[in-house]
Protein backbone atom coordinates (compact mmCIF):
# COMPACT_ATOMS: atom_id res chain seq x y z
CA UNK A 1 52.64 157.63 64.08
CA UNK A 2 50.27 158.68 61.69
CA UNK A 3 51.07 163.15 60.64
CA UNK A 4 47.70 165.11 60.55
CA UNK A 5 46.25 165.20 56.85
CA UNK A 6 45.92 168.26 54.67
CA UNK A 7 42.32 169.61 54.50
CA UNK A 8 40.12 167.85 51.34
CA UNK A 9 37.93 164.72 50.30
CA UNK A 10 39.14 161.67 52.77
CA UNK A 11 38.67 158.00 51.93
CA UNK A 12 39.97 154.78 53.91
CA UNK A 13 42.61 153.32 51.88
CA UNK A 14 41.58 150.08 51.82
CA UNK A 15 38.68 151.51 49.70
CA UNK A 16 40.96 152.91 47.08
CA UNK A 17 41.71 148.85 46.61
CA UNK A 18 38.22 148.29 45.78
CA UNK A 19 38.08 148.85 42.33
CA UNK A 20 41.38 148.87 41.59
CA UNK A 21 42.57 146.32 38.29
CA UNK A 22 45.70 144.27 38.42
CA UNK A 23 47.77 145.41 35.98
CA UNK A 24 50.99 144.61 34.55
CA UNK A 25 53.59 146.50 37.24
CA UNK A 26 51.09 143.97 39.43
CA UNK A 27 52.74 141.15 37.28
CA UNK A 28 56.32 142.87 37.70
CA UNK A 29 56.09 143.57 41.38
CA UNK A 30 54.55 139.28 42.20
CA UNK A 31 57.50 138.29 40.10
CA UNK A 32 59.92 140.33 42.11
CA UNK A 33 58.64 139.32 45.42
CA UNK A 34 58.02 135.39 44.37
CA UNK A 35 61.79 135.41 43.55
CA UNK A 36 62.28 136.98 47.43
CA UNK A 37 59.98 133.65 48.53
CA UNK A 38 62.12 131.04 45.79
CA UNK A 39 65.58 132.52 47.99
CA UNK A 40 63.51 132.28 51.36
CA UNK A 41 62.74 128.60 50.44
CA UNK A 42 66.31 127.96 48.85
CA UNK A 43 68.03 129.06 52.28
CA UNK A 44 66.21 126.89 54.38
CA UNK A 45 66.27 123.74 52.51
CA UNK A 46 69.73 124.49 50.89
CA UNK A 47 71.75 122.50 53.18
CA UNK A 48 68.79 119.92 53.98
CA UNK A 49 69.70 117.60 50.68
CA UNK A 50 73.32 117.81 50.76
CA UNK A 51 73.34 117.25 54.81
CA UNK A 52 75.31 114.18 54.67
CA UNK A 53 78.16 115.71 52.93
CA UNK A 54 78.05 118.63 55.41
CA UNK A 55 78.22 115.70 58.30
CA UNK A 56 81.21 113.87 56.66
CA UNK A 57 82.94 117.13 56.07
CA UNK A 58 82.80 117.79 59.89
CA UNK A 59 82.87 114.60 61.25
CA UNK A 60 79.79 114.66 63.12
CA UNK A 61 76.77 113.41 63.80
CA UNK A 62 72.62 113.55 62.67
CA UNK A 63 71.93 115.22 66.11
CA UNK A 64 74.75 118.04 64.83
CA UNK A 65 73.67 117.75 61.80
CA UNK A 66 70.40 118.61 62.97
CA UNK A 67 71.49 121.88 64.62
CA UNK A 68 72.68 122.82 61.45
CA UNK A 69 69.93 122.42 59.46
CA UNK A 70 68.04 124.67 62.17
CA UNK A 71 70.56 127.43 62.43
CA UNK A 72 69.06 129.69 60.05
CA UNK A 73 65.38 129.10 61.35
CA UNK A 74 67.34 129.87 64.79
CA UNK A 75 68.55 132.97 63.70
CA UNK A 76 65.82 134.60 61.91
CA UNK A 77 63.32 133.53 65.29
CA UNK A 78 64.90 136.94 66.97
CA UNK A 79 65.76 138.75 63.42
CA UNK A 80 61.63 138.55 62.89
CA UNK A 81 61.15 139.81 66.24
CA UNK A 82 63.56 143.22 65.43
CA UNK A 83 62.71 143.24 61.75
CA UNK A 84 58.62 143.51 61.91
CA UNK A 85 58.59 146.55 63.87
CA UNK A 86 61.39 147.96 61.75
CA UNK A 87 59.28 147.40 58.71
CA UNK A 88 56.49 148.86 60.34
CA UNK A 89 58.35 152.07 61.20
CA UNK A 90 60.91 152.15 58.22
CA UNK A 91 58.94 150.81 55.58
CA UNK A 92 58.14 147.76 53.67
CA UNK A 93 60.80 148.01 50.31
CA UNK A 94 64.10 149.23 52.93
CA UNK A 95 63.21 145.96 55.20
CA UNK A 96 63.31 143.50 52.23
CA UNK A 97 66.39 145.76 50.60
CA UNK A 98 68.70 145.66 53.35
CA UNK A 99 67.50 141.93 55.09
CA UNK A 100 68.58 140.37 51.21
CA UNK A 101 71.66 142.21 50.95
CA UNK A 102 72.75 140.97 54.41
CA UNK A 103 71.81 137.76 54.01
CA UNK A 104 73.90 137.49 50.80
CA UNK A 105 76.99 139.18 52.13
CA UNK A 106 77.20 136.52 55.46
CA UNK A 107 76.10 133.50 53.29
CA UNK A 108 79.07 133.88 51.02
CA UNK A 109 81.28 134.13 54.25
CA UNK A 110 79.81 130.63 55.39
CA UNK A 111 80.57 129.24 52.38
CA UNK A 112 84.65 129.33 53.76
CA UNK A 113 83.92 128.48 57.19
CA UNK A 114 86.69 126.72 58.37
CA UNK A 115 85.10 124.24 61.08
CA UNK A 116 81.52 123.23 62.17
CA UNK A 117 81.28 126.12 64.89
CA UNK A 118 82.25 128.72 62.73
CA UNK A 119 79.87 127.43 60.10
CA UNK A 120 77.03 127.26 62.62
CA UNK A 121 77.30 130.48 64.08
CA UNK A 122 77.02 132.26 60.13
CA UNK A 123 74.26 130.07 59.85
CA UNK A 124 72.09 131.77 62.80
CA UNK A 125 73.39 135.33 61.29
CA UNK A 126 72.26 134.54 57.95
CA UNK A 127 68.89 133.66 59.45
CA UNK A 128 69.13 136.45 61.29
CA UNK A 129 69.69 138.72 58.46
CA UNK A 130 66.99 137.05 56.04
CA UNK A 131 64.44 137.49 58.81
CA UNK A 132 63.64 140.61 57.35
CA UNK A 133 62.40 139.92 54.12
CA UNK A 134 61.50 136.34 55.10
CA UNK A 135 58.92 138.37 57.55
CA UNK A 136 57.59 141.37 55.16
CA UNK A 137 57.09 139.41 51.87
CA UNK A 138 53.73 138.71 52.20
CA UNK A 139 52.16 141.50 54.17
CA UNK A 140 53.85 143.89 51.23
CA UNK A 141 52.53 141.95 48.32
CA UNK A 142 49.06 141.94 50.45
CA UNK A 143 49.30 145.78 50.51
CA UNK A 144 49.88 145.99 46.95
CA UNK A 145 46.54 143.97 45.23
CA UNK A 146 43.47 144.99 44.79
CA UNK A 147 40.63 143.89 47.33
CA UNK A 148 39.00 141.23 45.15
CA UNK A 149 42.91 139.14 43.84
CA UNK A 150 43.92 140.12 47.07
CA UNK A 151 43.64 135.73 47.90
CA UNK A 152 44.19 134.75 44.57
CA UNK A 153 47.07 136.29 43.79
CA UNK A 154 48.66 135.72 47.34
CA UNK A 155 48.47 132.16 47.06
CA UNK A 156 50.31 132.58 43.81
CA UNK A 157 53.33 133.40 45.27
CA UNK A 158 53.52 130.47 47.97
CA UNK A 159 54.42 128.72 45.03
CA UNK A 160 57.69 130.43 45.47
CA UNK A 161 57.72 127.58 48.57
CA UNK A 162 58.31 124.27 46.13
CA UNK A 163 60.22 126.33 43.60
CA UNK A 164 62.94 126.78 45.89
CA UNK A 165 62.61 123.20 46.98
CA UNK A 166 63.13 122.14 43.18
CA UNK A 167 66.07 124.65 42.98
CA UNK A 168 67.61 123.29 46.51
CA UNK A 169 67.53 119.63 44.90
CA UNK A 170 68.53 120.77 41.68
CA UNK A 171 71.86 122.66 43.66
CA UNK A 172 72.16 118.97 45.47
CA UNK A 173 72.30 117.64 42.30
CA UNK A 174 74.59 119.60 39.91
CA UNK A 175 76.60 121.25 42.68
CA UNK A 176 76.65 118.59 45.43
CA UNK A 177 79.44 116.70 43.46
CA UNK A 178 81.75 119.88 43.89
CA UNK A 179 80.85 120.25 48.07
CA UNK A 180 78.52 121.87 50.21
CA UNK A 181 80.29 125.04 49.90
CA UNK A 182 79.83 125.48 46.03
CA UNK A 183 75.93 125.16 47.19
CA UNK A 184 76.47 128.19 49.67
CA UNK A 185 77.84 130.26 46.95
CA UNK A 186 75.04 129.66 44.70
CA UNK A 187 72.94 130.87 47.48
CA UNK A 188 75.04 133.97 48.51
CA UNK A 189 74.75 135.33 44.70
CA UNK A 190 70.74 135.59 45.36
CA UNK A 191 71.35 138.39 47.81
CA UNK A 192 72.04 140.53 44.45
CA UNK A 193 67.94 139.98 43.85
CA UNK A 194 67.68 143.19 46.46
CA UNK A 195 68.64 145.64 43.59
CA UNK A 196 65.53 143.50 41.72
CA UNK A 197 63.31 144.82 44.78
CA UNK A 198 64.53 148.75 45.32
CA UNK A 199 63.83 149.54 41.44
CA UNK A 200 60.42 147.32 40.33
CA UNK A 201 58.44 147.60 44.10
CA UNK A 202 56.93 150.57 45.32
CA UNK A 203 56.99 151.65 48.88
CA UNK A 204 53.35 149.91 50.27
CA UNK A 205 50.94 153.11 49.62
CA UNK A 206 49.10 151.43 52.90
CA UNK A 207 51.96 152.26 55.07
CA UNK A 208 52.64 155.38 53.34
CA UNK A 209 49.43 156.69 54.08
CA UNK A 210 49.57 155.64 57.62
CA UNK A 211 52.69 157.73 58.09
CA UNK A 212 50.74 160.65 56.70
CA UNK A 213 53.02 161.09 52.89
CA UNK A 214 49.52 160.82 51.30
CA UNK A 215 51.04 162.49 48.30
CA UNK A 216 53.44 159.85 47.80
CA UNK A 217 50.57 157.22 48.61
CA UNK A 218 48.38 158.97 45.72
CA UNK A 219 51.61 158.61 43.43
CA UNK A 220 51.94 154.51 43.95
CA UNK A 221 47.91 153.69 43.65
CA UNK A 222 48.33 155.61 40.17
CA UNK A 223 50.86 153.79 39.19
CA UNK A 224 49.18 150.65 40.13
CA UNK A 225 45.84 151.32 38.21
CA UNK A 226 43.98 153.44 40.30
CA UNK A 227 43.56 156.19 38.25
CA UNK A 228 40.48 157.96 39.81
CA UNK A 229 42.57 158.98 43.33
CA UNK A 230 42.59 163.02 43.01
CA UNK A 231 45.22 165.45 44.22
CA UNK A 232 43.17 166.84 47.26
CA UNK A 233 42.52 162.72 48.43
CA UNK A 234 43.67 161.90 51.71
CA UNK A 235 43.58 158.70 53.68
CA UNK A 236 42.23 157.31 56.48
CA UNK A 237 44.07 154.75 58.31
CA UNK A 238 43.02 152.60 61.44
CA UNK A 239 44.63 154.18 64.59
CA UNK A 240 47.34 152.07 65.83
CA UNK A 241 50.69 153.24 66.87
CA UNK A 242 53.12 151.93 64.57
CA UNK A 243 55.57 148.40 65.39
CA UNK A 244 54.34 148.59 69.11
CA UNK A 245 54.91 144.19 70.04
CA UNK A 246 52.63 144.77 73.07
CA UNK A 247 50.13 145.72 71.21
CA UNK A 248 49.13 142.93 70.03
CA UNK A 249 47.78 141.53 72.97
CA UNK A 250 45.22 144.26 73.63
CA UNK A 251 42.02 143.75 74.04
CA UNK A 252 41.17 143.67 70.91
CA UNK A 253 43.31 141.55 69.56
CA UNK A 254 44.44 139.05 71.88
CA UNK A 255 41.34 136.88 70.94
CA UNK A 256 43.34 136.39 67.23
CA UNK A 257 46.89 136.73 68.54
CA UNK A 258 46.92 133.77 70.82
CA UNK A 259 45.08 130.86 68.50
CA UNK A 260 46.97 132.94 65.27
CA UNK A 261 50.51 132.08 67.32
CA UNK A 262 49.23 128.52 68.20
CA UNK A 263 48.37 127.77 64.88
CA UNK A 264 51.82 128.67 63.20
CA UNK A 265 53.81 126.86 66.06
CA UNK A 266 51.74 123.17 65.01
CA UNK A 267 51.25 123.49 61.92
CA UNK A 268 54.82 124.36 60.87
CA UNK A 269 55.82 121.57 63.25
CA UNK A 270 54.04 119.12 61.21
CA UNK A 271 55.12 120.44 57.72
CA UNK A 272 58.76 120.76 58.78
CA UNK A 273 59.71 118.00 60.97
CA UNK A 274 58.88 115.81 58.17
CA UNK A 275 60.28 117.64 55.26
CA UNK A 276 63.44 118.19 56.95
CA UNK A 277 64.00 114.48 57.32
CA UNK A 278 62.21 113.15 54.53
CA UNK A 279 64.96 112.21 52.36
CA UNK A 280 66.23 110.01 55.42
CA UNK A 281 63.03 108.45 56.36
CA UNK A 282 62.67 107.29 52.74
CA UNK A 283 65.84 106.00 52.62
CA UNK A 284 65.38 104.09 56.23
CA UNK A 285 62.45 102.75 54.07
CA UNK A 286 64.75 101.24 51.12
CA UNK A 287 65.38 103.69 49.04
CA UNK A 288 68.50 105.51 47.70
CA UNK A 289 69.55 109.06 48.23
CA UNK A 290 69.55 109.79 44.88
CA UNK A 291 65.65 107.74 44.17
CA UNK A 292 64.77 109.89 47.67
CA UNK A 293 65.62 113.63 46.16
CA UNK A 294 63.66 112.78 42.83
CA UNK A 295 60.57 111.39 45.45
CA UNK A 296 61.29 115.13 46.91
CA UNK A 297 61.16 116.98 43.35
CA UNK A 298 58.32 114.90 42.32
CA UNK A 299 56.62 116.49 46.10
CA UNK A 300 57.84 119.49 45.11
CA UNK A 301 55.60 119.55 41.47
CA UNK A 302 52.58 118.17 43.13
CA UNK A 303 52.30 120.86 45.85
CA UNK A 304 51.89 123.75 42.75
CA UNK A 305 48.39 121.95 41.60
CA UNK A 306 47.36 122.14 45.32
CA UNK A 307 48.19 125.88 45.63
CA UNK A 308 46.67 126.58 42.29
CA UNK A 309 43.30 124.63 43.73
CA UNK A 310 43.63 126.53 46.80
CA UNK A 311 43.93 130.17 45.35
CA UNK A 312 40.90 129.44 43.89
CA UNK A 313 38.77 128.16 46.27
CA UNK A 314 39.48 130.73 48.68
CA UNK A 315 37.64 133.42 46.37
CA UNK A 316 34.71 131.40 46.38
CA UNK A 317 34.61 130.34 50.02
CA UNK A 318 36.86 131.82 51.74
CA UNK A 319 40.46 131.54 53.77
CA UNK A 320 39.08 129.82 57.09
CA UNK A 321 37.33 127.13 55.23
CA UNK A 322 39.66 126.49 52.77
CA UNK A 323 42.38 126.04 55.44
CA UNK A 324 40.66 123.47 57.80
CA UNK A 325 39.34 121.19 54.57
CA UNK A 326 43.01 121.11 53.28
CA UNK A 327 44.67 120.86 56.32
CA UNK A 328 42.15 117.66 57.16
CA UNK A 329 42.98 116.36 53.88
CA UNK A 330 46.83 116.87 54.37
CA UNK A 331 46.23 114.43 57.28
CA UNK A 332 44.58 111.85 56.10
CA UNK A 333 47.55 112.04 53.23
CA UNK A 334 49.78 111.77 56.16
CA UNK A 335 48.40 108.72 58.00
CA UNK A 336 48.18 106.50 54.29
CA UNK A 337 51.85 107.90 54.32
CA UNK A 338 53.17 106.73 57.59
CA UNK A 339 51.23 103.38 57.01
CA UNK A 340 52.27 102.58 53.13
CA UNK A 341 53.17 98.99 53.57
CA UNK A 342 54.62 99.63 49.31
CA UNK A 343 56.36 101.93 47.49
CA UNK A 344 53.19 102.95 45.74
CA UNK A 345 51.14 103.60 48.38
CA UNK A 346 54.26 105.73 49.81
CA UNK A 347 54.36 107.86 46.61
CA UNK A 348 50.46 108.38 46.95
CA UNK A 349 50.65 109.50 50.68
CA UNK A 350 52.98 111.49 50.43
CA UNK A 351 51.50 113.31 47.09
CA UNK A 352 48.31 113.68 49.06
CA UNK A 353 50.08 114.99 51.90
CA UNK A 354 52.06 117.50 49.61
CA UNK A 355 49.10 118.39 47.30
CA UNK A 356 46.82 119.30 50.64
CA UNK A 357 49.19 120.64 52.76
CA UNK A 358 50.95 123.37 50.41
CA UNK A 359 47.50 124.62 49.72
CA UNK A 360 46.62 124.96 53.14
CA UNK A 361 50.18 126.99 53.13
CA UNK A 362 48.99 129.28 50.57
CA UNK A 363 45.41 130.08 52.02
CA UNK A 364 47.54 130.64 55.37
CA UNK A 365 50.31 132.77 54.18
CA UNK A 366 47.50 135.26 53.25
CA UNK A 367 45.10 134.52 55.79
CA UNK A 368 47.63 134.91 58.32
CA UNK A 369 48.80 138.39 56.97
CA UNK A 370 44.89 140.21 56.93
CA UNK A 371 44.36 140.13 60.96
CA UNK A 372 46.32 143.33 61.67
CA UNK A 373 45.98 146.81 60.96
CA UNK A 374 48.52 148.27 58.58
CA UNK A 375 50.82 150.05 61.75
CA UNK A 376 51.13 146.82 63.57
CA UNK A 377 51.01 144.45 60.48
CA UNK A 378 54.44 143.88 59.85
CA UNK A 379 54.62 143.19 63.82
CA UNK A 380 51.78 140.75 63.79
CA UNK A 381 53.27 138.82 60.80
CA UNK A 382 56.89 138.63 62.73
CA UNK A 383 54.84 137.12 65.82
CA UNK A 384 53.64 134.41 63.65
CA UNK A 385 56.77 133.77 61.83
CA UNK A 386 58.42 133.40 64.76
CA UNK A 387 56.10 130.89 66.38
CA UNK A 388 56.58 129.33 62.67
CA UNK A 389 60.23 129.48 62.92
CA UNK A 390 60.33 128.36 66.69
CA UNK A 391 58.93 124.78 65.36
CA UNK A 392 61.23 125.20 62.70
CA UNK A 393 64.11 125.22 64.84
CA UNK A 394 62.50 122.30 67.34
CA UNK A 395 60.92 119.98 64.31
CA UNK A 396 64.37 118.81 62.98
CA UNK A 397 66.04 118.07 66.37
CA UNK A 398 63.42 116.48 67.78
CA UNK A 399 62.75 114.14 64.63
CA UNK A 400 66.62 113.37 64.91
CA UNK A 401 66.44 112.80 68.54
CA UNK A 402 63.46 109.65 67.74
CA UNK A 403 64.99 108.59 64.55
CA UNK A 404 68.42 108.15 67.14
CA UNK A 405 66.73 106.29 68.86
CA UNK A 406 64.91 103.86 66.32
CA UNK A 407 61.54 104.70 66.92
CA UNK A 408 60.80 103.83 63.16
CA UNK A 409 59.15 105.51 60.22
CA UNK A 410 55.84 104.67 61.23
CA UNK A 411 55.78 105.76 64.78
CA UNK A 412 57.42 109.45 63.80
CA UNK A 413 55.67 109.92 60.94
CA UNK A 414 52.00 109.92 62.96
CA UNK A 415 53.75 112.02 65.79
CA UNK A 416 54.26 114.77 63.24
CA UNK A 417 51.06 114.29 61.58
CA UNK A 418 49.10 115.06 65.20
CA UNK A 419 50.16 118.05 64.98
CA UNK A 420 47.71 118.89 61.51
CA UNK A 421 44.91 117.59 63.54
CA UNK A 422 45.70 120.25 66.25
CA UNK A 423 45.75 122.99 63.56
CA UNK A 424 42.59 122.52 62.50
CA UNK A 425 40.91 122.65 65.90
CA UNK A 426 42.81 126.26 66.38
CA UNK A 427 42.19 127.43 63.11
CA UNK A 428 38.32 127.28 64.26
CA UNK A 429 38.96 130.40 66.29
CA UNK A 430 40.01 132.50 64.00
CA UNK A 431 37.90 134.99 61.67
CA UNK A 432 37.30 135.38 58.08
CA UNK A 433 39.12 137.95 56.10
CA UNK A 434 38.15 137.12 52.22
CA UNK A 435 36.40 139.86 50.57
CA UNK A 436 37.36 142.34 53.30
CA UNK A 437 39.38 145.77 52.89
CA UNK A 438 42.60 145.91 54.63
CA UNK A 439 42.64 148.77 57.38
């Protein structure tokens, strides 16, 4: 809850974004919190590429395998659900402090798990841990730009997305030789990048205004260009009460939560059921494991172009269209995929796919972070990480369950591609944010 202002000039603090520049501790703070997106990316995928050595280790099968690969999406579904409200009561730079360091202290334990159960169950606490961060990235680098990069720049850092793809292969490759466990100990040393965060990124002056330290909020917009704030400036803040769930299906804003919720859950199911079993499903079509992780890195390179293209489209026309052309596009990249009757037209479906539907993650990742007031952002953006993350957890086992049972390539690929088409009719319901201050 918001303390009662000292008497003198009052401004709403989106406003103080208006003219602010981006400066260089704007450089320093993206870099820190892209490298928080790389490790998001990194943990998710880590195990994805090296899943058959994980199997053999265990003796056990793609439907266990499966589980696996969706423990960590299992485990962060009710670590967003605690962490958003935390982060909306405690603070942005604590959340992503404290979710990083746990993360890295229980993925280094994994690494020596001595069976498949114990391995699974420090899995779904890693997730659980890495909720945190994985939940507040975005609305805190939102709360940091000035109104008019505020898209730009946002889509920027999805590119931390097909970084940590390229680093997940590149662990695969150099590390896989050794064992899945030498992977998980790369991965446990990232939780050291919290010390990165606590000394280069400032509390979010947004929520420090909200909680009435309007000093402190004064100190951070000076340090990040906004030079004209005076000492007798306070801030007005829209009136929510702070990390209340329930909230979020008032009246007012029930009309975004429902199709916002709807259009994680679908979308994320079409992204991830295929990228989790992509190196499979290329192999089912002929090719080797090795030939399938380069046909992932060379995904993983086309997808920047499409986020660059999408950053900066949105600041000429805006988030919601933006997000339905690319998503349509992403589609139509995914049918010419699931229908390639050569290796060609494979690699062009599946670069259109990537190109298209990366971008569309970019425009979203902000998008989806600007529909909430500051006290009940961080709770908003768990809600839709969670309906993210519940797909997540479903895509993998579900694709495992039809590959099992021979469906084909063809067949699964166009179930998972439906579910773009059913984004896009959604995303219709939804309203524009470009150009807007945050409240």
């Amino acid at each position: 809850m918001s303390g009662t202002p000292p008497v003198g000039t009052r401004m709403a603090i989106g406003a103080a974004f208006e003219r602010m520049p981006f400066t260089p501790r704007h450089l320093l703070i993206a870099f820190a919190l892209f490298i928080a997106f790389v490790i998001e990316s990194w943990e998710q995928l880590a195990l994805v590429y090296i899943s058959t050595d994980v199997g053999n280790a265990f003796s056990v099968d793609e439907t266990q395998v499966g589980y696996l690969l969706s423990a960590v999406a299992f485990g962060m579904i009710p670590g967003c659900l605690v962490w958003g409200p935390v982060a909306d009561r405690i603070g942005r730079r604590p959340t992503c402090v404290w979710s990083l360091a746990a993360y890295g202290v229980l993925a280094l334990v994994s690494a020596f798990a001595p069976n498949y159960w114990v391995l699974l169950v420090l899995r779904i606490a890693s997730g659980l841990a890495m909720a945190g961060v994985y939940t507040i990235t975005f609305p805190y680098f939102l709360e940091m730009l000035p109104v008019r990069w505020r898209g730009r720049a946002a889509v920027y850092l999805s590119i931390g997305w097909p970084i940590g793809m390229l680093a997940a292969v590149g662990a695969s490759v150099s590390l896989g030789h050794i064992g899945w466990r030498a992977v998980v100990v790369a991965s446990a040393v990232a939780g050291l990048w919290a010390l990165a965060i606590r000394f280069w990124v400032p509390e979010s002056p947004y929520w420090l205004a909200q909680q009435g330290r309007h000093a402190e909020a004064r100190a951070v917009l000076r340090r990040l260009g906004n030079t004209e704030i005076g000492d007798d400036v306070t801030f007005a803040v829209a009136h929510a009460r702070a990390g209340r769930p329930l909230d979020l299906l008032g009246r007012k804003l029930i009309k975004i939560t429902i199709p916002m919720l709807l259009v994680n859950f679908v979308f994320n199911w079409g992204y991830w059921g295929l990228q989790t079993w992509l190196p499979t499903l290329l192999q089912d079509k002929g090719l080797s494991l090795s030939s399938s992780l380069g046909f992932v890195a060379i995904s993983a390179l086309v997808m920047i172009p499409g986020y660059i293209s999408a950053s900066y489209l949105t600041g000429r026309f805006g988030r919601k269209k933006v997000f339905l052309a690319y998503v349509l596009a992403a589609a139509l990249g995914g049918f010419y995929f699931a229908t390639a009757s050569s290796l060609t037209a494979l690699y062009i479906g599946n670069f259109v796919l990537a190109f298209f539907s990366l971008g569309a993650w970019g425009v979203w990742n902000t998008w989806n972070g600007e529909f909430y007031p500051t006290a009940l952002r961080g709770t908003g953006y768990s809600w839709a990480t969670t309906a993210q993350l519940g797909a997540t957890t479903l895509a993998p086992s579900a694709v495992g369950f039809l590959l099992a049972r021979a469906t084909g390539f063809t067949t699964t690929i166009l179930l998972i591609n439906a579910f773009l088409v059913v984004a896009v009719l959604l995303a219709t319901a939804l309203p524009e944010t470009e150009g807007q201050d945050l409240e």
